[in-house]
Protein backbone atom coordinates (compact mmCIF):
# COMPACT_ATOMS: atom_id res chain seq x y z
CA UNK A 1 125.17 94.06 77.74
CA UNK A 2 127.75 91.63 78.89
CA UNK A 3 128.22 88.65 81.27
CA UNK A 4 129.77 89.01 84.41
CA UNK A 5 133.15 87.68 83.13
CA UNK A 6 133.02 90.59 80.55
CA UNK A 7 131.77 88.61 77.60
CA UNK A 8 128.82 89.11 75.43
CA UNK A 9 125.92 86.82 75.88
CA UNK A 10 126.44 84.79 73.36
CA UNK A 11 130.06 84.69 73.77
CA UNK A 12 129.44 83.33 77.45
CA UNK A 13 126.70 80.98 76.47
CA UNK A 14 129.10 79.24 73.93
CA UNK A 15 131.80 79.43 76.31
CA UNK A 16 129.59 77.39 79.00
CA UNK A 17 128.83 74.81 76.34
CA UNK A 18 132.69 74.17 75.96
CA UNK A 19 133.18 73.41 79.96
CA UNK A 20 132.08 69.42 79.43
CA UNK A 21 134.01 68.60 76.43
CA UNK A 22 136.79 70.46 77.65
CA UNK A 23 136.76 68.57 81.10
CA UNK A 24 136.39 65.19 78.88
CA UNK A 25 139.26 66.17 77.20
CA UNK A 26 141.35 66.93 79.79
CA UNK A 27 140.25 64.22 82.05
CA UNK A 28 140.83 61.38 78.82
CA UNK A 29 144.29 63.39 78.28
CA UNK A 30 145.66 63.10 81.95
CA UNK A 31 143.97 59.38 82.47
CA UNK A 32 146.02 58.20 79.09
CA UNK A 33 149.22 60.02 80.70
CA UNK A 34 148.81 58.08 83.58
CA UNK A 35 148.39 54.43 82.43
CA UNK A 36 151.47 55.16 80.46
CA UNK A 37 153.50 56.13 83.05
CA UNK A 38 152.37 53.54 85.49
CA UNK A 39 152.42 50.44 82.91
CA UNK A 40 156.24 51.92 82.23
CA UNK A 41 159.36 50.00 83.21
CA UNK A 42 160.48 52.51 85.24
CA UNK A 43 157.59 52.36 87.44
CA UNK A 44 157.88 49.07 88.10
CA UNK A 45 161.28 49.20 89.27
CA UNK A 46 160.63 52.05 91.11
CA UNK A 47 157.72 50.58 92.57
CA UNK A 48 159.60 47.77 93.80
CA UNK A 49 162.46 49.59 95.29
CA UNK A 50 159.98 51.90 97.30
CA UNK A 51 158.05 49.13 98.38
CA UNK A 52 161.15 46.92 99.48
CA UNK A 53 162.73 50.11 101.56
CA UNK A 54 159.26 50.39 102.96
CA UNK A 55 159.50 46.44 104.41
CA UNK A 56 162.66 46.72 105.94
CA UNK A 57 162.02 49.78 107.82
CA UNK A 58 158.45 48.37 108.98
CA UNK A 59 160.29 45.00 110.06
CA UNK A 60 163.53 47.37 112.06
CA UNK A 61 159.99 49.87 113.62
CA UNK A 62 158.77 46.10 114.41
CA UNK A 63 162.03 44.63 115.53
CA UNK A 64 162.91 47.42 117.83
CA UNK A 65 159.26 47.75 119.22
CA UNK A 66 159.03 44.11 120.18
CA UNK A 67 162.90 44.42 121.81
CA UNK A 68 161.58 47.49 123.77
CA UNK A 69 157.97 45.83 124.67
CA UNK A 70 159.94 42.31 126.10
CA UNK A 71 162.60 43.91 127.82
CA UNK A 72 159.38 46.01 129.81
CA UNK A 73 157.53 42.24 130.16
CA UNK A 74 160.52 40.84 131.46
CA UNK A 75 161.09 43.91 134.27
């Protein structure tokens, strides 16, 4: 008899019993990846440059919207 993924019971029973450590492991792997890369010098620079391109096209959206919005207060 086997399991419906083609395994033997007992294969499929110790195969279920890896699933949480495995996640753990995975999850702790990825998670330790991540602070590393975010704590890194190049993510800080890059984080500023992204967020500084970001400002100035909010404040020309901004600029242009107010121009646009007086010029139709003024009419």
């Amino acid at each position: 008899m086997t399991s419906r993924a083609g395994f033997p019971p007992l294969v499929a029973d110790r195969l279920k019993a890896l699933v949480g450590p495995m996640t753990d492991g995975i999850h702790g792997f990825v998670r330790s990846r991540l602070h590393d890369v975010v704590r890194s010098d190049q993510f800080a620079h890059v984080w500023v440059q992204v967020n500084t391109t970001a400002h100035q096209q909010m404040v020309k959206v901004l600029s242009v919207s107010r121009r646009r919005w007086s010029c139709r207060a003024a009419r």
